[in-house]
Protein backbone atom coordinates (compact mmCIF):
# COMPACT_ATOMS: atom_id res chain seq x y z
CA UNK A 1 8.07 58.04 -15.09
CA UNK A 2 4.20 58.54 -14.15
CA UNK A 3 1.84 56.52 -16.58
CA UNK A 4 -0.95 58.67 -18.23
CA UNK A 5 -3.27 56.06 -17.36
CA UNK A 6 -2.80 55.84 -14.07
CA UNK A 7 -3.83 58.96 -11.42
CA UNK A 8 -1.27 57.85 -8.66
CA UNK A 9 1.78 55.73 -8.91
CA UNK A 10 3.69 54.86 -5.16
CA UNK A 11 7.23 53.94 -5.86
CA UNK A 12 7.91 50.04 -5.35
CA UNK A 13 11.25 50.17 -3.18
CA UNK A 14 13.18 46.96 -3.31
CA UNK A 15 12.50 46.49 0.53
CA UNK A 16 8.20 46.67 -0.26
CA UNK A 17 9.12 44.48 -3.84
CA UNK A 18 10.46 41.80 -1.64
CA UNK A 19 7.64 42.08 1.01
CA UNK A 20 5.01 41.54 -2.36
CA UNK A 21 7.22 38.66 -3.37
CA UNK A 22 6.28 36.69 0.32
CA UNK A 23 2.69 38.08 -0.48
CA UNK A 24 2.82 35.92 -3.63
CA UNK A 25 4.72 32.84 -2.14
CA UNK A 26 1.47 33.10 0.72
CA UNK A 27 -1.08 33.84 -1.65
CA UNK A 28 -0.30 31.50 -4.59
CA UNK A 29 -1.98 28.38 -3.69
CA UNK A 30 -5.07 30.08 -2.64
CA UNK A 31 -6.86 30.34 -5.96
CA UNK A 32 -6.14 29.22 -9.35
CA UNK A 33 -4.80 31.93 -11.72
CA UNK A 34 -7.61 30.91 -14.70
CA UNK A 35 -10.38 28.75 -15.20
CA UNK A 36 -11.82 27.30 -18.02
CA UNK A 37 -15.43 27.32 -16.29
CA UNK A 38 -16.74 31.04 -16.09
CA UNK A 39 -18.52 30.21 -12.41
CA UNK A 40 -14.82 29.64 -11.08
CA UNK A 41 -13.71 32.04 -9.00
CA UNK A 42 -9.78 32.79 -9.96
CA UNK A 43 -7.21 35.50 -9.25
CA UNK A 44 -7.97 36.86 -12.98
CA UNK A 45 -11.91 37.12 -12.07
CA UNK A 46 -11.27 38.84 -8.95
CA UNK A 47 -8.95 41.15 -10.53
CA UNK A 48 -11.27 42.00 -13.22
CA UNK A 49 -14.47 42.77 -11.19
CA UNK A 50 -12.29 45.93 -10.13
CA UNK A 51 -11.10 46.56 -14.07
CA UNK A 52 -7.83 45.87 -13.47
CA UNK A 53 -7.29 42.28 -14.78
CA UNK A 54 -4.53 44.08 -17.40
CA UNK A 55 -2.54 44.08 -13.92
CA UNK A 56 -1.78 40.54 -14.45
CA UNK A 57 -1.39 40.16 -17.99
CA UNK A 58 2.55 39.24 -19.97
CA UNK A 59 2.96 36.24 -18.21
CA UNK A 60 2.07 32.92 -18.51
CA UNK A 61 3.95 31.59 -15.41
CA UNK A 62 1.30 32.50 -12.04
CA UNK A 63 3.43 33.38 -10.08
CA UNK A 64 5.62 36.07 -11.78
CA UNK A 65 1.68 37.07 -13.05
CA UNK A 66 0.91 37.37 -9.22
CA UNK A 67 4.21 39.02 -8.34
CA UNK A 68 3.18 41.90 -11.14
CA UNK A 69 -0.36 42.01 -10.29
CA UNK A 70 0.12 42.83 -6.81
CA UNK A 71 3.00 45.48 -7.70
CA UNK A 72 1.16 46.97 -9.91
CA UNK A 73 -1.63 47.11 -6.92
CA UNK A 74 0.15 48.56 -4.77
CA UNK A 75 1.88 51.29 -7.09
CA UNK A 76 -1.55 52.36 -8.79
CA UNK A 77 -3.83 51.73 -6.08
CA UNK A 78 -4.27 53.12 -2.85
CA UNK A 79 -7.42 51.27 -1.39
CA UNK A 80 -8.04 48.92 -3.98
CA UNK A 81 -5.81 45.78 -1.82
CA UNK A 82 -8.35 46.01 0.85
CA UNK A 83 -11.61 45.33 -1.71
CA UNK A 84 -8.94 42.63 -3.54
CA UNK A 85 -7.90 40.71 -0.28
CA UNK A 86 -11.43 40.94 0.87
CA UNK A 87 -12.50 38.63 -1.86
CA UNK A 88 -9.63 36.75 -2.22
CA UNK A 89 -9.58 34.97 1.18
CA UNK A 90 -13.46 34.01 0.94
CA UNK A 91 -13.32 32.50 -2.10
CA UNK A 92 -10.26 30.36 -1.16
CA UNK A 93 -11.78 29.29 1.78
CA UNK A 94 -14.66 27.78 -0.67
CA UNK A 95 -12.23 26.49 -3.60
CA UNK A 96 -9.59 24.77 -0.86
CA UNK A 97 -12.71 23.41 0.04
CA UNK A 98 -13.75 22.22 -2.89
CA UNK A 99 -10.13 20.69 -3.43
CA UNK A 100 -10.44 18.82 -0.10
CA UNK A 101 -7.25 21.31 0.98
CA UNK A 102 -8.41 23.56 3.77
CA UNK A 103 -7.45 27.08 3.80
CA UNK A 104 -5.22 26.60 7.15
CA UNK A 105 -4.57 29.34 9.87
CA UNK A 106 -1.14 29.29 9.57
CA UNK A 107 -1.90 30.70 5.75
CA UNK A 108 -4.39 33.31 7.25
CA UNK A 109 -1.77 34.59 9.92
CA UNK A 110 1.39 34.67 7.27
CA UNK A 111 -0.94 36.24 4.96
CA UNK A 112 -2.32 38.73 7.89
CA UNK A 113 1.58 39.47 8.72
CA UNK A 114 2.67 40.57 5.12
CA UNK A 115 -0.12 42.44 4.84
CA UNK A 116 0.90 45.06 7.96
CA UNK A 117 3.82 44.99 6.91
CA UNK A 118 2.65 46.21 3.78
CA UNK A 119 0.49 48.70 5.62
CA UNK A 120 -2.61 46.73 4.93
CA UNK A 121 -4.06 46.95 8.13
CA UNK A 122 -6.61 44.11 7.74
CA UNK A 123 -5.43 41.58 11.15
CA UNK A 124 -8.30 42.44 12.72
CA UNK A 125 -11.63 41.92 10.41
CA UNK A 126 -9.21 38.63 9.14
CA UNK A 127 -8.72 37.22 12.77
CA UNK A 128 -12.79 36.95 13.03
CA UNK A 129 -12.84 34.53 9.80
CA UNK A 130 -13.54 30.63 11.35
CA UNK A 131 -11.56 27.79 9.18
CA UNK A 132 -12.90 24.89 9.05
CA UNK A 133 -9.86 22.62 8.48
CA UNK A 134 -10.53 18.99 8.85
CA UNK A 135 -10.50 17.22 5.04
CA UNK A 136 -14.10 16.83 4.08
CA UNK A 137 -15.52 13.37 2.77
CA UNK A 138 -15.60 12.92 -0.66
CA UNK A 139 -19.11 12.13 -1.43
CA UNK A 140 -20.25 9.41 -3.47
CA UNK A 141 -24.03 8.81 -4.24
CA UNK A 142 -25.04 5.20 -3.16
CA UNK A 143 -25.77 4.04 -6.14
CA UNK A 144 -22.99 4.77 -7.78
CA UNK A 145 -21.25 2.74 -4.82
CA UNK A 146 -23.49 -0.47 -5.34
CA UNK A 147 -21.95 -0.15 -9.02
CA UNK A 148 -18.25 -0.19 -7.66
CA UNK A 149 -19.17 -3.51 -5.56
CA UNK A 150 -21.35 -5.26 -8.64
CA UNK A 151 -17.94 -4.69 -10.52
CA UNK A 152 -15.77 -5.37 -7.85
CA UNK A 153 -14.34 -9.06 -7.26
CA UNK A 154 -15.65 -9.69 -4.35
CA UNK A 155 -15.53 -13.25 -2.17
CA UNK A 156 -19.34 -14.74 -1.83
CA UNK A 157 -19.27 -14.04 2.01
CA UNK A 158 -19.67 -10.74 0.51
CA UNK A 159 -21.54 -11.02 -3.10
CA UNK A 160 -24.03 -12.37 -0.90
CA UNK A 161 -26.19 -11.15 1.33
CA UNK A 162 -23.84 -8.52 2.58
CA UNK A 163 -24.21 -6.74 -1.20
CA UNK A 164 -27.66 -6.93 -1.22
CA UNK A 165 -28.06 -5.45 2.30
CA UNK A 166 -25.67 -2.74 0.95
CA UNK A 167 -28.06 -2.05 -1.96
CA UNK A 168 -30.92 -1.35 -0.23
CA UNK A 169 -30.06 1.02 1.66
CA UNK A 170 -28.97 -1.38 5.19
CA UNK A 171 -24.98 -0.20 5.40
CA UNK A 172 -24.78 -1.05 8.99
CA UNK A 173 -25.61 -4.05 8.17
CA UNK A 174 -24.30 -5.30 5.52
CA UNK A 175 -20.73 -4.59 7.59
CA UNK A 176 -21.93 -6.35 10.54
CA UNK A 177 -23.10 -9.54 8.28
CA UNK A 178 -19.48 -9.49 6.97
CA UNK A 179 -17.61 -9.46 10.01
CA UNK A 180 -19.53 -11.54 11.65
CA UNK A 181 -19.70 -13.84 9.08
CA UNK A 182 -15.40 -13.46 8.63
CA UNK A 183 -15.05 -14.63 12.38
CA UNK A 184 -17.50 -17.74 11.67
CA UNK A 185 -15.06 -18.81 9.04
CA UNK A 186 -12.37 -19.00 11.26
CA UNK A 187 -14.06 -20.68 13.56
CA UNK A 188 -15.75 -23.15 10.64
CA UNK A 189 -11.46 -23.84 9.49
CA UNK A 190 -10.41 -24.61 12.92
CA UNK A 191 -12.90 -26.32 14.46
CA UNK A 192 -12.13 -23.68 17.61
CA UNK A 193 -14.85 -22.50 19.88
CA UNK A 194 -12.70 -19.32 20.73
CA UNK A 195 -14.20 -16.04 19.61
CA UNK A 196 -13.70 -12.13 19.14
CA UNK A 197 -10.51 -11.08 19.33
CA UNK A 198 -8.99 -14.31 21.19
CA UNK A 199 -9.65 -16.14 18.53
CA UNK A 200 -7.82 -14.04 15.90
CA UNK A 201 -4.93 -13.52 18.11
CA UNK A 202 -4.87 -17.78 18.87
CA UNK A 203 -5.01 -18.60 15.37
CA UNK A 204 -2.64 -16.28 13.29
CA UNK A 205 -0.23 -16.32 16.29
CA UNK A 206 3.15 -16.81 14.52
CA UNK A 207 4.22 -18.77 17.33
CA UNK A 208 1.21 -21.11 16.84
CA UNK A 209 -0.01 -20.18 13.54
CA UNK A 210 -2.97 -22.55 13.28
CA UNK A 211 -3.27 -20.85 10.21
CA UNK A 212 -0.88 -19.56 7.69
CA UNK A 213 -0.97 -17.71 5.44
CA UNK A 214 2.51 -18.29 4.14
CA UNK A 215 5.24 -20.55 4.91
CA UNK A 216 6.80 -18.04 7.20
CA UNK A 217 9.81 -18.86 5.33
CA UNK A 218 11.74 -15.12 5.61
CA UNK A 219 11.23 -11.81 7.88
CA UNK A 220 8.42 -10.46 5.17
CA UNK A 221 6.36 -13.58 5.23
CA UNK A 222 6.05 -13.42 9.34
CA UNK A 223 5.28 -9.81 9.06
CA UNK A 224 2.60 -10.43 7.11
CA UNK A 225 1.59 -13.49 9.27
CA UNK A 226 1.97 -11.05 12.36
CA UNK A 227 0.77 -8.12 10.66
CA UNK A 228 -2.29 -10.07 9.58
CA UNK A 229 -3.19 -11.05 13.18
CA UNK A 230 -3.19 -7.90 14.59
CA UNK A 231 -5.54 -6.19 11.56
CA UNK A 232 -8.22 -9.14 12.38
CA UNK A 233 -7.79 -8.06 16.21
CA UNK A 234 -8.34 -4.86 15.62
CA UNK A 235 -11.76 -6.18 12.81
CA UNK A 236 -12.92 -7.73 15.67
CA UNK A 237 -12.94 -4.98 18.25
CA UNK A 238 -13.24 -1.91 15.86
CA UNK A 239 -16.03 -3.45 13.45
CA UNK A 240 -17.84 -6.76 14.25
CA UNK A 241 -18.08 -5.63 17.97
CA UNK A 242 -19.57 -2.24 17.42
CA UNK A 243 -21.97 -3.37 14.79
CA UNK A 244 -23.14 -6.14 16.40
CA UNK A 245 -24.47 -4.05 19.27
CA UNK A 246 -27.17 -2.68 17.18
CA UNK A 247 -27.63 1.31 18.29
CA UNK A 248 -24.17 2.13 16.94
CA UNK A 249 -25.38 5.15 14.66
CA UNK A 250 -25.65 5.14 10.74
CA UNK A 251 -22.38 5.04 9.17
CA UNK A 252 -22.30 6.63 5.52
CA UNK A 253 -22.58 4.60 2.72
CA UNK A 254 -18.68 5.67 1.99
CA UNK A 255 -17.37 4.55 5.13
CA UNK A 256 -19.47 1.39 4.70
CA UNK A 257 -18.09 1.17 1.28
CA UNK A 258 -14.35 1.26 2.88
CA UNK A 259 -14.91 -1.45 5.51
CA UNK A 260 -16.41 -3.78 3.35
CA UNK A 261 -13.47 -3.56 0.70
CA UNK A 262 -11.28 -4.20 3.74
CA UNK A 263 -12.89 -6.72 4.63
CA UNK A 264 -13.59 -8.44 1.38
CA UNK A 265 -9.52 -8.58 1.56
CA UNK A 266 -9.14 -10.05 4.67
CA UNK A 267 -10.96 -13.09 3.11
CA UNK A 268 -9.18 -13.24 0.21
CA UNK A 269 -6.08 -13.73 2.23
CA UNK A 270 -7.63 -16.08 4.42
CA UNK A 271 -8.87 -18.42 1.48
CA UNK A 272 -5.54 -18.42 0.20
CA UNK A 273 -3.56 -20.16 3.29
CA UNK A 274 -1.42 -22.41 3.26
């Protein structure tokens, strides 16, 4: 029966009620149903710039709130999906974003499917949109990294100079003073003249194991030994050499963060050998 409040109702078939149903599977992680914050853009927002956020109410659960909003749509609404979808797929661009989740293209084209199927014709103004979809850094003022390393345990290679570097500002090379300053210690321990990556692979060698780091008494203990070897190797050639050149651009203070955590573990290992 036709609702008073409503000018034109389109019937919902079971065959179009199912085709909504894989709108709202697509279209449920795209935005959050509420917010709390009133500058968050949400399903409910969107809905009510267009006076229609009663199309969603009676449920709590999203998605049976998404599955009823877009029925309802569809049935009162003639034009209306175009303006909804137009600011629905912005907006979760920005908020997947935000949640370091990009809006992928296999979304857009499921969601750009559906929709013709629906008789949405909107393939080709969605087909222009560029996703960005590479995981953006999370980004962590300086400052508030120099706090994580004051509080941090770190070894004194590292307390050091290397943290005072850090907190002024000299990230390159405060990494390269580490490294550098991890080979020298293997060098100080066993007397060898070896370096780079010859060195590492001469001295935690389970074969040879001029160091250990264990007794190598079971499979775990040589896979650390091994394993251990192989992530100094790879200090040597992906971190001391490249910083020690001296034009290798600015790293961010995150990344820099990262490598000197790493690194700050490779000498705790090593000054607990056997």
């Amino acid at each position: 029966m036709k609702n008073a409040k409503y000018k034109s109702v389109r019937r919902i078939t079971a065959s179009k009620k199912d085709l909504i149903r894989r709108l709202t599977d697509i279209i449920y992680p795209f935005l959050p149903l509420s917010a709390r914050s009133k500058s968050t853009i949400t399903f409910k927002s969107i809905f009510g710039e267009s006076n229609i956020e009663k199309y969603l109410e009676g449920h709590e659960n999203k998605k049976q709130a998404l599955q009823q909003g877009f029925e309802n749509l569809f049935r009162y609404n003639q034009k209306l999906p175009y303006t909804i979808i137009r600011k629905i797929v912005p907006a979760a661009i920005e908020y997947r974003r935000f949640k370091r989740n990009p809006l992928k293209q296999d979304e857009l084209n499921s969601l750009i499917r559906v929709l013709e199927e629906l008789g949405i014709m909107m393939g080709p103004e969605l087909r222009k949109i560029e996703l960005d979809e590479t995981v953006p850094d999370i980004q962590v003022p300086p400052n508030e990294l120099v706090k994580r390393l004051e509080n941090h345990p770190l070894v004194e290679e590292i307390s050091s100079e290397p943290l005072s570097l850090f907190k002024n500002g000299h990230f390159n090379e405060a990494v390269r003073k580490s490294a550098e300053r991890f080979e020298k210690k293997v060098q100080d321990i066993t007397r060898s003249s070896d370096i780079g990556k010859n060195l590492m692979s001469r001295i935690f060698n389970i074969s040879s194991h001029v160091i250990s780091l264990n007794s190598l008494s079971n499979d775990n203990e040589k896979g650390i030994q091994e394993g251990y070897m192989y992530m100094t190797m790879g200090m040597i050639r992906a971190i001391r050499n490249v910083f020690s050149h001296g034009d290798e651009d600015q790293r961010s203070p995150e990344e820099c963060y990262e490598m000197l955590l790493f690194l700050n573990w490779l000498f705790r290992l090593l000054n607990t050998r056997n």
